[in-house]
PDB file of N, CA and C in Angstrom:
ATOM      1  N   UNK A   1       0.842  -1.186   0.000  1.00  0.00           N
ATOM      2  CA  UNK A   1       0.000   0.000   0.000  1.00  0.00           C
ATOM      3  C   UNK A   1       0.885   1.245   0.000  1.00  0.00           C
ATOM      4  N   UNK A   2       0.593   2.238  -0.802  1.00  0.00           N
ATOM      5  CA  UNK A   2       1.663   3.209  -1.292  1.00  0.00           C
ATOM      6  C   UNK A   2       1.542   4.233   0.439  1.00  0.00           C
ATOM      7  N   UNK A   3       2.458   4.815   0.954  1.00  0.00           N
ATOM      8  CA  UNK A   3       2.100   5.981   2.073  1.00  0.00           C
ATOM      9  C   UNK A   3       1.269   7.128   1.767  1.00  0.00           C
ATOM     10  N   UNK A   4       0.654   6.939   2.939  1.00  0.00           N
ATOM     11  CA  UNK A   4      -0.302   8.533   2.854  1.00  0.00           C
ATOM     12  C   UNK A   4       0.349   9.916   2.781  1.00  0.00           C
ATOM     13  N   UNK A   5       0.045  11.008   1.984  1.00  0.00           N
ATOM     14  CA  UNK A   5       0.998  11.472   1.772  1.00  0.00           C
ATOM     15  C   UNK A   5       0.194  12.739   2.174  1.00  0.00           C
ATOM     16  N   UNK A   6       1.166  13.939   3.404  1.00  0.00           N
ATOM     17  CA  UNK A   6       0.671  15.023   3.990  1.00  0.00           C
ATOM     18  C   UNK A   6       1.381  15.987   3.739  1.00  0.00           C
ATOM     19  N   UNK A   7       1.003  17.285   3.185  1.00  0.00           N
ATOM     20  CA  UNK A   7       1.080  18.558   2.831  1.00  0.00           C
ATOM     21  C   UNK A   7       1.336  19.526   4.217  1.00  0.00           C
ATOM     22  N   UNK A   8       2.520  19.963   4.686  1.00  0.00           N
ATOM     23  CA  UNK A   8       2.622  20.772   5.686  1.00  0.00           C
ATOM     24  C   UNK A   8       2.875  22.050   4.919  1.00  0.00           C
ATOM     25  N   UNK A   9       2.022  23.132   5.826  1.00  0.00           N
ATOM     26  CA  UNK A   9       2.199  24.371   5.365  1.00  0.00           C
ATOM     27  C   UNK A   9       2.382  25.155   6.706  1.00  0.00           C
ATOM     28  N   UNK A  10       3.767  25.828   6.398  1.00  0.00           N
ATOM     29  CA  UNK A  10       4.139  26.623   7.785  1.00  0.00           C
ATOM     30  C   UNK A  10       5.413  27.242   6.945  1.00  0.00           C
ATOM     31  N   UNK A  11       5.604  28.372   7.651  1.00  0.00           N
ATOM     32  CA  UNK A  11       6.347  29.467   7.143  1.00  0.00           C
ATOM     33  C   UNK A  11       7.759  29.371   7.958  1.00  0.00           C
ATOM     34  N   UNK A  12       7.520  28.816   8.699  1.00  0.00           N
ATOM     35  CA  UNK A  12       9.081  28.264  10.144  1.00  0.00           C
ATOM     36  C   UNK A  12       9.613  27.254   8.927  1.00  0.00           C
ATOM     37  N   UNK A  13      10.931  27.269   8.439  1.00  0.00           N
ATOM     38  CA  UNK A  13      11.786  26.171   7.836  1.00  0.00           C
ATOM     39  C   UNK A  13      12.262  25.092   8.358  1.00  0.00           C
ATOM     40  N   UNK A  14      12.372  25.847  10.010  1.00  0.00           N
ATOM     41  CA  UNK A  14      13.122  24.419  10.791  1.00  0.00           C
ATOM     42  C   UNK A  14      11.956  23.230  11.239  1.00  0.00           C
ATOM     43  N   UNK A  15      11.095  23.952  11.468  1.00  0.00           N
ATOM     44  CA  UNK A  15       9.614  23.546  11.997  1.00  0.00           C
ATOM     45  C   UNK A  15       9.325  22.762  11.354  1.00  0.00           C
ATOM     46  N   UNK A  16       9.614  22.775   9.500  1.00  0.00           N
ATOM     47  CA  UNK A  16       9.314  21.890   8.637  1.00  0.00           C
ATOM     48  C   UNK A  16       9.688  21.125   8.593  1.00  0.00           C
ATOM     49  N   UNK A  17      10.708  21.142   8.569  1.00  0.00           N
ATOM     50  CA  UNK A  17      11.836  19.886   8.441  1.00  0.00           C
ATOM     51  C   UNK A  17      11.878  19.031   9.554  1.00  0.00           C
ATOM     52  N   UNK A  18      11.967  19.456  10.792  1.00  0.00           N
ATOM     53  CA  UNK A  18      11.684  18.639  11.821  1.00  0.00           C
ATOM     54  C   UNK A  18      10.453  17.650  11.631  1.00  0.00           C
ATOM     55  N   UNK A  19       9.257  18.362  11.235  1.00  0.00           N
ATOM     56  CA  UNK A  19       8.285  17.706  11.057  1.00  0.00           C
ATOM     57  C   UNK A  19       8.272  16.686   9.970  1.00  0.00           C
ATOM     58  N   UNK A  20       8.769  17.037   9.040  1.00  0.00           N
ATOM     59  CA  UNK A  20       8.934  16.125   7.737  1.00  0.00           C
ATOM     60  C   UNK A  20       9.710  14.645   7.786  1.00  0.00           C
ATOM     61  N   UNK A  21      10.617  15.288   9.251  1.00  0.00           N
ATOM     62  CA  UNK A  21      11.421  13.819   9.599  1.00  0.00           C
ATOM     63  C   UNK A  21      10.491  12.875  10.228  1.00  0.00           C
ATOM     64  N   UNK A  22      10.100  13.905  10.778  1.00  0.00           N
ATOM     65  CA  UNK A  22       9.107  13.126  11.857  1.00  0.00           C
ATOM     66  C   UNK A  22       7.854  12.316  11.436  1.00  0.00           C
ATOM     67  N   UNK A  23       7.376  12.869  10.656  1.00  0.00           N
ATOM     68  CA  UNK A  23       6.638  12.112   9.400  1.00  0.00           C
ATOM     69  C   UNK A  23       6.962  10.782   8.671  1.00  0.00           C
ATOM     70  N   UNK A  24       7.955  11.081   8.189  1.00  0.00           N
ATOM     71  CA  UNK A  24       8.705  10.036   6.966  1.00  0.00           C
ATOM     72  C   UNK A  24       9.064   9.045   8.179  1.00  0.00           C
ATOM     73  N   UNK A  25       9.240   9.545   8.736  1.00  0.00           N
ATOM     74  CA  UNK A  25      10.029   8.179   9.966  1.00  0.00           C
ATOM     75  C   UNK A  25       8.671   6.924  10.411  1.00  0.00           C
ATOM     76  N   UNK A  26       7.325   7.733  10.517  1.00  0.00           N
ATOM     77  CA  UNK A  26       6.122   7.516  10.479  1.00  0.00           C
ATOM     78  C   UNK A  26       5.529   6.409   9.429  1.00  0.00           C
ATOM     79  N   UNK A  27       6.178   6.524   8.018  1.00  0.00           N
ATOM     80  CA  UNK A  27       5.996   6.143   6.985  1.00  0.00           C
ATOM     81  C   UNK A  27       4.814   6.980   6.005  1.00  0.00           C
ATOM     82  N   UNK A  28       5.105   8.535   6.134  1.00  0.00           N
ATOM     83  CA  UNK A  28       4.008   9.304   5.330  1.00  0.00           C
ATOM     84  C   UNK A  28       5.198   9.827   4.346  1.00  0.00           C
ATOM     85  N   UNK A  29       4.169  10.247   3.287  1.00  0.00           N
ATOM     86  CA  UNK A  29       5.224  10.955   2.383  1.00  0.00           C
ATOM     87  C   UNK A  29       4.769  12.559   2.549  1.00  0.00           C
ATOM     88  N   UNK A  30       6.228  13.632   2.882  1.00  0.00           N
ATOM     89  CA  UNK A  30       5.674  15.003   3.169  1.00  0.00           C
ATOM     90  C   UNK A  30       6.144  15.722   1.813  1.00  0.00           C
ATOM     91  N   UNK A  31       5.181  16.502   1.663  1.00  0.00           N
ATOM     92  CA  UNK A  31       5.316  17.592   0.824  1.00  0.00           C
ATOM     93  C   UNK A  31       5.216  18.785   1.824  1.00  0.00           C
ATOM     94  N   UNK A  32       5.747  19.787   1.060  1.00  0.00           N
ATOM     95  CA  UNK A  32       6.289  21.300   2.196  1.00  0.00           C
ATOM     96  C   UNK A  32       5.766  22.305   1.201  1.00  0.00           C
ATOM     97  N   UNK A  33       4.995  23.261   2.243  1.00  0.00           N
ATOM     98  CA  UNK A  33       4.918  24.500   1.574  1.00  0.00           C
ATOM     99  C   UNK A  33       5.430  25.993   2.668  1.00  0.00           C
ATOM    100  N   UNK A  34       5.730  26.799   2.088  1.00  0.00           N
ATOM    101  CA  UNK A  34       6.196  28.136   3.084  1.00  0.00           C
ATOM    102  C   UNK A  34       5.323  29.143   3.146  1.00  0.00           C
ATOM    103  N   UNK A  35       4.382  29.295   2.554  1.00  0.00           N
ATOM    104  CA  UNK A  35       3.414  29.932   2.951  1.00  0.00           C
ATOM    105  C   UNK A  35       1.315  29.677   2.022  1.00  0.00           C
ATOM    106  N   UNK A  36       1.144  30.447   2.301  1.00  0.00           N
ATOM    107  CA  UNK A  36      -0.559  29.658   2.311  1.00  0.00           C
ATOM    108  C   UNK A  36      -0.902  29.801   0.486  1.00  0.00           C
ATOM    109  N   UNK A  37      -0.147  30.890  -0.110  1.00  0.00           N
ATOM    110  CA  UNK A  37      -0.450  30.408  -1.479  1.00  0.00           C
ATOM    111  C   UNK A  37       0.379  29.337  -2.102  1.00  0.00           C
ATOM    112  N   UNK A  38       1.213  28.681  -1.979  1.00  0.00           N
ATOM    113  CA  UNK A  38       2.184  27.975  -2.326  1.00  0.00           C
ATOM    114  C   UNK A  38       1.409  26.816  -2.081  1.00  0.00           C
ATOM    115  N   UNK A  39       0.651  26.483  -0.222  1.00  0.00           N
ATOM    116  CA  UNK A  39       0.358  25.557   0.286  1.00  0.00           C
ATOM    117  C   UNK A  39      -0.860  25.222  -0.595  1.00  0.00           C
ATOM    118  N   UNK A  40      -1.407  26.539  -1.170  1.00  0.00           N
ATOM    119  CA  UNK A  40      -3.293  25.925  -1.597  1.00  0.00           C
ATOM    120  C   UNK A  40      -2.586  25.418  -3.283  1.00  0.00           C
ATOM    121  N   UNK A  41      -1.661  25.772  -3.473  1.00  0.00           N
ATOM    122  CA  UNK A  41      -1.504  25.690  -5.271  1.00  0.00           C
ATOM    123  C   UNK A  41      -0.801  24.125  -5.359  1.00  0.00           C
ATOM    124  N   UNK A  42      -0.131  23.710  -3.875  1.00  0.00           N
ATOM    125  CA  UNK A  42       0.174  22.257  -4.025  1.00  0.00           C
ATOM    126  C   UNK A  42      -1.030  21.736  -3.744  1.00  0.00           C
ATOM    127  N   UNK A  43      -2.161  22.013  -2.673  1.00  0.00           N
ATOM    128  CA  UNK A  43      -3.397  21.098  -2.150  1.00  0.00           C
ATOM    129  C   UNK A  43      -3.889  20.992  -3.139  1.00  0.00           C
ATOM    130  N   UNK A  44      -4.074  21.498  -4.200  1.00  0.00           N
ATOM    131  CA  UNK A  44      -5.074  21.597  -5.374  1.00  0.00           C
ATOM    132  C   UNK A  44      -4.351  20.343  -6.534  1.00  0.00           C
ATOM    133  N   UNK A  45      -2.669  20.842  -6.876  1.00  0.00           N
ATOM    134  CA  UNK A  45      -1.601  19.569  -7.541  1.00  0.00           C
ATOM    135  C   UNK A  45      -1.514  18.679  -6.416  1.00  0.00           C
ATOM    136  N   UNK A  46      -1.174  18.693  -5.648  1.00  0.00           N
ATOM    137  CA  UNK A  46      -0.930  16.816  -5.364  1.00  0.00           C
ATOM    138  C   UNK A  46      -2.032  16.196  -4.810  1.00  0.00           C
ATOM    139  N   UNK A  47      -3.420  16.664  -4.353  1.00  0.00           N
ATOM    140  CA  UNK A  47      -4.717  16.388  -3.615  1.00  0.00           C
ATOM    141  C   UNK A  47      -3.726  15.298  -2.467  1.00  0.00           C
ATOM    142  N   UNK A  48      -3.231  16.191  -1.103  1.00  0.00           N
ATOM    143  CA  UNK A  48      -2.833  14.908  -0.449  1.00  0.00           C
ATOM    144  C   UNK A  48      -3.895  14.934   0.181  1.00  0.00           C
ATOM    145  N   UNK A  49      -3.597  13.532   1.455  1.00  0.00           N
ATOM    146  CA  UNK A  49      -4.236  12.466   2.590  1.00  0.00           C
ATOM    147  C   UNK A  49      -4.437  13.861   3.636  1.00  0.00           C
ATOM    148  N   UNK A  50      -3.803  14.309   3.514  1.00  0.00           N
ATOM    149  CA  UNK A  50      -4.052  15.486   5.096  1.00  0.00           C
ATOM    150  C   UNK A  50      -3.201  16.780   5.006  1.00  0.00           C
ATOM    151  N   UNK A  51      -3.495  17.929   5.381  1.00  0.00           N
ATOM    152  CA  UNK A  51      -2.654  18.883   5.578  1.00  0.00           C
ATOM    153  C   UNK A  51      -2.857  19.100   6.931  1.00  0.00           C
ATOM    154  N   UNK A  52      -1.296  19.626   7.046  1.00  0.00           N
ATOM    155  CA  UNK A  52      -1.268  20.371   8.201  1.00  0.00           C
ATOM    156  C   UNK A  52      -1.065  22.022   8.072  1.00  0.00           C
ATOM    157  N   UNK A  53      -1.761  22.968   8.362  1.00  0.00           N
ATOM    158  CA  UNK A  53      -1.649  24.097   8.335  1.00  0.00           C
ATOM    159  C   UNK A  53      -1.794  25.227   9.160  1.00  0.00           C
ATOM    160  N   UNK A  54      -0.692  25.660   9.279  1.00  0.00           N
ATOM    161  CA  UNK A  54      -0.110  26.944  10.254  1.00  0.00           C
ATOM    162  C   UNK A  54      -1.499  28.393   9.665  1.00  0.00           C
ATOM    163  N   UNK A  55      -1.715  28.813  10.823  1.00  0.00           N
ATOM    164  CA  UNK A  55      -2.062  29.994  10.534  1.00  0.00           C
ATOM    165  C   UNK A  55      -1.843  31.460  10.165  1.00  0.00           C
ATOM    166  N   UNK A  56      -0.756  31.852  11.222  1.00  0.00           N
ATOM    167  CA  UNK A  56      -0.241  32.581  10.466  1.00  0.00           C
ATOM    168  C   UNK A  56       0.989  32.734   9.370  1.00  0.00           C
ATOM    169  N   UNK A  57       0.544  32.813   8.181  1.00  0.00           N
ATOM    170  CA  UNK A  57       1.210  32.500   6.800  1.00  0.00           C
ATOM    171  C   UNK A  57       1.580  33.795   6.477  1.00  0.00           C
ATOM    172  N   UNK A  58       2.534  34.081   5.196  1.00  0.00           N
ATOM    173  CA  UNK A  58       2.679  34.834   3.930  1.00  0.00           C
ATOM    174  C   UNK A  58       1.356  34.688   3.505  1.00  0.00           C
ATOM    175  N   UNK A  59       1.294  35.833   2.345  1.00  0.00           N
ATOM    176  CA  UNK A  59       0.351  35.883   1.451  1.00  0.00           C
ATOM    177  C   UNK A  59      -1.011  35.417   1.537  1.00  0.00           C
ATOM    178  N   UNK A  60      -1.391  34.132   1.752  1.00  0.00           N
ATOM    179  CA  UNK A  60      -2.807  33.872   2.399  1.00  0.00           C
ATOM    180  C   UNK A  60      -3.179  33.344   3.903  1.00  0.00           C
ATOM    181  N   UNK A  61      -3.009  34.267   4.914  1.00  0.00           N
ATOM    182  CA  UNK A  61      -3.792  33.221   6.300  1.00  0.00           C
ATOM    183  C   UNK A  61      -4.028  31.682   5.886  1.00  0.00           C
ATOM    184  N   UNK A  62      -4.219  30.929   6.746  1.00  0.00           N
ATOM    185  CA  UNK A  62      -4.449  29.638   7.307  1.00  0.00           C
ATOM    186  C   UNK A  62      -5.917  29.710   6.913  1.00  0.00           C
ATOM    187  N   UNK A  63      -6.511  30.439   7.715  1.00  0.00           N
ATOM    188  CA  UNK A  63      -8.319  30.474   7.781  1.00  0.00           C
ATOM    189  C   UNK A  63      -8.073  30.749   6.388  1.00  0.00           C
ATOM    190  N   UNK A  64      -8.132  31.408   5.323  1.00  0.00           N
ATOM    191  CA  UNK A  64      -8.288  31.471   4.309  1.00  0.00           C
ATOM    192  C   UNK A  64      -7.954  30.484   3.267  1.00  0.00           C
ATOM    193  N   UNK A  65      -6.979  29.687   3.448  1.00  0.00           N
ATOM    194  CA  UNK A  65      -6.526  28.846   2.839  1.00  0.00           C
ATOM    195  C   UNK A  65      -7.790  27.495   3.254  1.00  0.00           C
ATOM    196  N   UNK A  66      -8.019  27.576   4.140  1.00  0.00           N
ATOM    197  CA  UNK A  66      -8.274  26.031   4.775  1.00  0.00           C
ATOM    198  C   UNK A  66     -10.252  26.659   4.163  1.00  0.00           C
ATOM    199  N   UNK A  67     -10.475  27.868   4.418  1.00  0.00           N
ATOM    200  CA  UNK A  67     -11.925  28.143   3.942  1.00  0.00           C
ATOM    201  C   UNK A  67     -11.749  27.644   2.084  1.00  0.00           C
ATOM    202  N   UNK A  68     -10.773  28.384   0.902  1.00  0.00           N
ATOM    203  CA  UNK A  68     -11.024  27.697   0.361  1.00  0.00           C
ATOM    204  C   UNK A  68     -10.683  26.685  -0.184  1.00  0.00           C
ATOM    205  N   UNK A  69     -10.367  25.657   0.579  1.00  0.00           N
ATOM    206  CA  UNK A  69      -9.939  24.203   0.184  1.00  0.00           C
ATOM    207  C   UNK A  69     -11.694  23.372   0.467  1.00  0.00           C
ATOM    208  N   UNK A  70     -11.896  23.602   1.891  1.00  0.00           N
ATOM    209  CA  UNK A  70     -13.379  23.430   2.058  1.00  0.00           C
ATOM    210  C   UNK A  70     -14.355  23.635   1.389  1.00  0.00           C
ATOM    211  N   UNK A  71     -14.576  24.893   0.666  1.00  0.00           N
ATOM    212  CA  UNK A  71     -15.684  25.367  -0.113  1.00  0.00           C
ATOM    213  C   UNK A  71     -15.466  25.010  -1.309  1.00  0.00           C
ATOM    214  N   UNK A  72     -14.656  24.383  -1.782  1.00  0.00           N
ATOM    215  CA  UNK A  72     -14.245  23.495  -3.236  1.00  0.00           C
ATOM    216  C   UNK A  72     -14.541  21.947  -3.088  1.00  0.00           C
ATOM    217  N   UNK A  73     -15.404  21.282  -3.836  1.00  0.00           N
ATOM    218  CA  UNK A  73     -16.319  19.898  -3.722  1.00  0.00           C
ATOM    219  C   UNK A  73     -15.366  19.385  -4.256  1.00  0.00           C
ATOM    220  N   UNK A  74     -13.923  19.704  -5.245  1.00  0.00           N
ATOM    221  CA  UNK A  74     -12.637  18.644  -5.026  1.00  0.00           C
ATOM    222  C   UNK A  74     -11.981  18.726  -3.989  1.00  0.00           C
ATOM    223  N   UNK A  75     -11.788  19.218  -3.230  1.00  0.00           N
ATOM    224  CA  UNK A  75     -11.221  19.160  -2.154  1.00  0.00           C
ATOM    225  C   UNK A  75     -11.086  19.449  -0.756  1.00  0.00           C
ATOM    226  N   UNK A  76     -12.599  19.588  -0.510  1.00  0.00           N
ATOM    227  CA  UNK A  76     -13.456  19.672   1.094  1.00  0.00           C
ATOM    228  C   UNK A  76     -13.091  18.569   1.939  1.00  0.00           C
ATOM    229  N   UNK A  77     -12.826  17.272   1.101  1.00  0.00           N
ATOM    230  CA  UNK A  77     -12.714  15.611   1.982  1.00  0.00           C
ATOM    231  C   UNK A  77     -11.698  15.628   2.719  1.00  0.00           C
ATOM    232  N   UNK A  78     -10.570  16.413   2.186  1.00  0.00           N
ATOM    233  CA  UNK A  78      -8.871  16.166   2.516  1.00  0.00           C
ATOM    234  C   UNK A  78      -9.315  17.235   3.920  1.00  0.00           C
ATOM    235  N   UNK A  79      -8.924  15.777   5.382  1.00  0.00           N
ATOM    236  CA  UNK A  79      -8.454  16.787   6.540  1.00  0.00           C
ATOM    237  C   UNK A  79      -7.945  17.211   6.156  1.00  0.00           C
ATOM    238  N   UNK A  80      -7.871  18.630   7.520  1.00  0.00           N
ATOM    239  CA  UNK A  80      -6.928  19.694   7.652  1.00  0.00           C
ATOM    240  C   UNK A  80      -6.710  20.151   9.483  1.00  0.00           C
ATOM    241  N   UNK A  81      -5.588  20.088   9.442  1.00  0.00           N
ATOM    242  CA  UNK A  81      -5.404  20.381  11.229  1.00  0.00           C
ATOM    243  C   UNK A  81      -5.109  21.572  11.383  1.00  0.00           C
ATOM    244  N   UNK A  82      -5.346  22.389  11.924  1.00  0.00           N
ATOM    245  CA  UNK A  82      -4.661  23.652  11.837  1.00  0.00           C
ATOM    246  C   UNK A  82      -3.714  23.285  12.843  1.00  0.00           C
ATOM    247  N   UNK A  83      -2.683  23.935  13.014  1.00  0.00           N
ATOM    248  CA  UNK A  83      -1.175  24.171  13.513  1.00  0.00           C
ATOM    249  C   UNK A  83      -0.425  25.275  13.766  1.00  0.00           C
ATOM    250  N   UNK A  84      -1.027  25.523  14.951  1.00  0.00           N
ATOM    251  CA  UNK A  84      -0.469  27.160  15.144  1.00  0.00           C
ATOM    252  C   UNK A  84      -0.015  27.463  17.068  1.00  0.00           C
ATOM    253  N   UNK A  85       0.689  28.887  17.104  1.00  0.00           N
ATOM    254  CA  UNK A  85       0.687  29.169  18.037  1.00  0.00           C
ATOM    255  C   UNK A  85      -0.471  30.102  18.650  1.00  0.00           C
ATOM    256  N   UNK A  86      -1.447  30.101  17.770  1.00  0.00           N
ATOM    257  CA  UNK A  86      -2.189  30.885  18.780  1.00  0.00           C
ATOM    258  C   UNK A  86      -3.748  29.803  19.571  1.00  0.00           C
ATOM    259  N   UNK A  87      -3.508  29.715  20.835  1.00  0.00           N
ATOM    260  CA  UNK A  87      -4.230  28.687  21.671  1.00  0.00           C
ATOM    261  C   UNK A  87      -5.623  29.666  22.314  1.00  0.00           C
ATOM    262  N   UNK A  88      -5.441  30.765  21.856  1.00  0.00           N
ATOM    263  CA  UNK A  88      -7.099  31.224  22.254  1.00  0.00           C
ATOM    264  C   UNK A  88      -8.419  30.377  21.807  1.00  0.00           C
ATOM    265  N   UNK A  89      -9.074  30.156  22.482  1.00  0.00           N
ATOM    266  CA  UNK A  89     -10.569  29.321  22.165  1.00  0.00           C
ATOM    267  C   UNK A  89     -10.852  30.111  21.071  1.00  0.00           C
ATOM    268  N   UNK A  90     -10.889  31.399  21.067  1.00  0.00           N
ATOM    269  CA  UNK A  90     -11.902  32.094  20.132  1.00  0.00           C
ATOM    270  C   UNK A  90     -10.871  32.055  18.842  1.00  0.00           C
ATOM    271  N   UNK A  91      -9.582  31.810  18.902  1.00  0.00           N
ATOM    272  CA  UNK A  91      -9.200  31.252  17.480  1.00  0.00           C
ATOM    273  C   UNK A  91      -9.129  29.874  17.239  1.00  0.00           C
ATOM    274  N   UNK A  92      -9.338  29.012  18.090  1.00  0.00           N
ATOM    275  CA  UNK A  92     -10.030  27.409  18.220  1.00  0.00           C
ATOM    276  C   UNK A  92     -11.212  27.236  17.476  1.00  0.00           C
ATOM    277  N   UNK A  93     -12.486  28.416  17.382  1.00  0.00           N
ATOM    278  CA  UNK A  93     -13.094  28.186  17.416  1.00  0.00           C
ATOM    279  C   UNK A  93     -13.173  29.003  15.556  1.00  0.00           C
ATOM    280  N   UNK A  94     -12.792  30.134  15.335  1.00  0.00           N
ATOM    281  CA  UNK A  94     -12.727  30.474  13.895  1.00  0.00           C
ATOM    282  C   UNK A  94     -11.950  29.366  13.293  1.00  0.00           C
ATOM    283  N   UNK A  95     -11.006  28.847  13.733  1.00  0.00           N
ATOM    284  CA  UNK A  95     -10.506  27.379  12.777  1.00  0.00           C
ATOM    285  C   UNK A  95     -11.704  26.205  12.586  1.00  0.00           C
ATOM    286  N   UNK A  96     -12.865  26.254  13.237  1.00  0.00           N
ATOM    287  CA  UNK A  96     -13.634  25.205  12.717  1.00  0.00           C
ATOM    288  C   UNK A  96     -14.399  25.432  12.225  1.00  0.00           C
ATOM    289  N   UNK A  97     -15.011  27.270  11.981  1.00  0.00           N
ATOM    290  CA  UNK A  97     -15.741  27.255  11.431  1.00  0.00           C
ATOM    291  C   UNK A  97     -15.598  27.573   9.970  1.00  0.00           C
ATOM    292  N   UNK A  98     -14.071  27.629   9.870  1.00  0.00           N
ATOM    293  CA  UNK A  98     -13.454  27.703   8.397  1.00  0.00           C
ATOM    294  C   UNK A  98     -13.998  26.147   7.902  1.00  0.00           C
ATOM    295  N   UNK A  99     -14.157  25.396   8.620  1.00  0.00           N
ATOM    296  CA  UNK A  99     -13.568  23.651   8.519  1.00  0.00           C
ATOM    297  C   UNK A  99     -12.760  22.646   8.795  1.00  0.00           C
ATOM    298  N   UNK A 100     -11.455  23.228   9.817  1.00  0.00           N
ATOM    299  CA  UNK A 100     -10.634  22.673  10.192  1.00  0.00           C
ATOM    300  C   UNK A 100     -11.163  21.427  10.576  1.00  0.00           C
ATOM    301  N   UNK A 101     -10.634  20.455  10.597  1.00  0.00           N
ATOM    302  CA  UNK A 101     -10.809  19.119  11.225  1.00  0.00           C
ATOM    303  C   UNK A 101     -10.329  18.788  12.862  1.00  0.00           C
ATOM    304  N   UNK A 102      -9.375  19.856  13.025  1.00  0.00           N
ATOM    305  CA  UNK A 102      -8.565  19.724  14.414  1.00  0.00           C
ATOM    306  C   UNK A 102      -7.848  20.548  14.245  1.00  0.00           C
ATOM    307  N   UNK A 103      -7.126  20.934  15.710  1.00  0.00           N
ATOM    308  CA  UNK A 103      -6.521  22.144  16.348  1.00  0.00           C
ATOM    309  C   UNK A 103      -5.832  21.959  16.961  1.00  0.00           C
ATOM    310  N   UNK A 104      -4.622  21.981  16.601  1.00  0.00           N
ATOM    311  CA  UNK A 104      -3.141  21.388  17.437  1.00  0.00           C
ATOM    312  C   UNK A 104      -1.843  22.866  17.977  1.00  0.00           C
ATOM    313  N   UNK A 105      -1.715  22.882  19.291  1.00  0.00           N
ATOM    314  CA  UNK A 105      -1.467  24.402  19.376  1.00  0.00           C
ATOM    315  C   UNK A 105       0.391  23.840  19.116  1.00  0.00           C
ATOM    316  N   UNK A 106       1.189  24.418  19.181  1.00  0.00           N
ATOM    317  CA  UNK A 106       2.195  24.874  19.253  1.00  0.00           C
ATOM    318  C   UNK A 106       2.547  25.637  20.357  1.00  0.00           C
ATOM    319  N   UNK A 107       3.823  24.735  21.673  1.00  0.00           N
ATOM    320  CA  UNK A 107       4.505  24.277  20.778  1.00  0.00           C
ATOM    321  C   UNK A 107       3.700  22.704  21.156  1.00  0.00           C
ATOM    322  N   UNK A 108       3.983  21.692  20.383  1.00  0.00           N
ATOM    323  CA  UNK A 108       3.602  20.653  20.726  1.00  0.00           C
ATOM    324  C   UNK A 108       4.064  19.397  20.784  1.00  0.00           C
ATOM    325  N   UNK A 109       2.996  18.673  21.108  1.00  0.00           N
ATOM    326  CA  UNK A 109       3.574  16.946  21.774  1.00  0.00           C
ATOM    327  C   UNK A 109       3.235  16.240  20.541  1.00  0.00           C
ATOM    328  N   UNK A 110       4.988  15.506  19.938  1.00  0.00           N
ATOM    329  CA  UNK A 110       4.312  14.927  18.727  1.00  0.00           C
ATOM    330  C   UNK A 110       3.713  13.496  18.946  1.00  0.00           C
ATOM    331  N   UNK A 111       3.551  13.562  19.552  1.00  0.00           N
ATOM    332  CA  UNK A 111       2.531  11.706  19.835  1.00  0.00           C
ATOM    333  C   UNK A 111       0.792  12.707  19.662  1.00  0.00           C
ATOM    334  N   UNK A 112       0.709  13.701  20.016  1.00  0.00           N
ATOM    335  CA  UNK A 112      -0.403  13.895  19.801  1.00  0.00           C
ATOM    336  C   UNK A 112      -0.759  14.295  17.951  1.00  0.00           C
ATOM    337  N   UNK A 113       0.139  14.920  17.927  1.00  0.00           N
ATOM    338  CA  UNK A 113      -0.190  15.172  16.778  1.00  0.00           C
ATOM    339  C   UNK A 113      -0.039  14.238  15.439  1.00  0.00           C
ATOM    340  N   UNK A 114       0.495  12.649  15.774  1.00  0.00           N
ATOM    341  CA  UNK A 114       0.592  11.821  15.201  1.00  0.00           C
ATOM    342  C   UNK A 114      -0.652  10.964  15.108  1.00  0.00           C
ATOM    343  N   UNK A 115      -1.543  11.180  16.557  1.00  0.00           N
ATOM    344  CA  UNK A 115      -2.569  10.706  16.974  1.00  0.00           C
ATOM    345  C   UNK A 115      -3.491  10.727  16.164  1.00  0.00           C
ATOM    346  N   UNK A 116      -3.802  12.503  15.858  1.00  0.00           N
ATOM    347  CA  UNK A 116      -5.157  13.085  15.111  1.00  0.00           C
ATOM    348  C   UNK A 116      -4.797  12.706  13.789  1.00  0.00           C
ATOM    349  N   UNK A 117      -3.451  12.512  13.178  1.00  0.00           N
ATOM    350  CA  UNK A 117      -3.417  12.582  11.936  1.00  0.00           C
ATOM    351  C   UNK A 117      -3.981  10.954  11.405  1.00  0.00           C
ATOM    352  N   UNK A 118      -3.524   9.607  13.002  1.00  0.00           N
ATOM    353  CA  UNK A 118      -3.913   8.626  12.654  1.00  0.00           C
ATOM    354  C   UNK A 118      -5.864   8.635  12.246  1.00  0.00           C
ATOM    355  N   UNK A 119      -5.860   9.126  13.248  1.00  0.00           N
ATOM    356  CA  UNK A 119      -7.358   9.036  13.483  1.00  0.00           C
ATOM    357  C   UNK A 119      -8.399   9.960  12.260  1.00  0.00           C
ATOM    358  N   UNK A 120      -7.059  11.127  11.738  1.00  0.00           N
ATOM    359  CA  UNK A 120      -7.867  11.436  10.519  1.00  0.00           C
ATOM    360  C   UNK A 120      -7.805  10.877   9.423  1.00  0.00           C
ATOM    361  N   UNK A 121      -6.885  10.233   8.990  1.00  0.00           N
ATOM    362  CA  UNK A 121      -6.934   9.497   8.140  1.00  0.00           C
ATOM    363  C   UNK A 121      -6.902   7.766   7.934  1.00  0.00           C
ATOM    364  N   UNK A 122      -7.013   7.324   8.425  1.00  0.00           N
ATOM    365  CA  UNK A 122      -7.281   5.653   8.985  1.00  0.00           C
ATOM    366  C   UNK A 122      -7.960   5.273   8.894  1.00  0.00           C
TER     367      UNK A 122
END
């Protein structure tokens, strides 16, 4: 069975890469983006298994990106976690009503965040 393959979008380089190890070690295949137009122009070319996406981005916000991946009937299915440092409820709560699937604050515990990704895509 080929690996599920997840789209991280975050504007931190090291952040990425850490994560990307952390991934692949997992057995996912990562694709990387650096900021939210880059991230929606790969979600759209590679349609992956899951993104993970930072909120605050370059060029397009998170909420914006993740609103239109949602409001597009190709690509509403593909979770999306948001991944950010900001842990206010009331931005907990604009991430779901974009569509987020889950809300993982930063900085974080990667067993959890390995968790949601099992459970979102499995």
């Amino acid at each position: 069975m080929a690996n599920k393959k997840i789209l991280v979008v975050d504007d931190e380089v090291q952040l990425v890469d850490m994560m990307k190890l952390r991934l692949e070690a997992n057995n996912y295949d990562v694709i990387a983006a650096y900021d939210g137009q880059e991230g929606l122009d790969k979600a759209r070319k590679e349609k992956p298994d899951l993104i993970i996406l930072d909120l605050m981005l370059p060029k397009i916000d998170g909420y914006k990106v993740c609103r239109m991946l949602k409001f597009d009937e190709k690509y509403k299915k593909i979770p999306i976690i948001m991944f950010t440092a900001r842990a206010q409820a009331e931005d907990e709560k604009v991430g779901m009503e974009v569509g987020a699937d889950a809300y993982v604050t930063k900085p974080f515990e990667p067993q959890v965040l390995l968790g949601k990704i099992k459970e979102l895509i499995h």
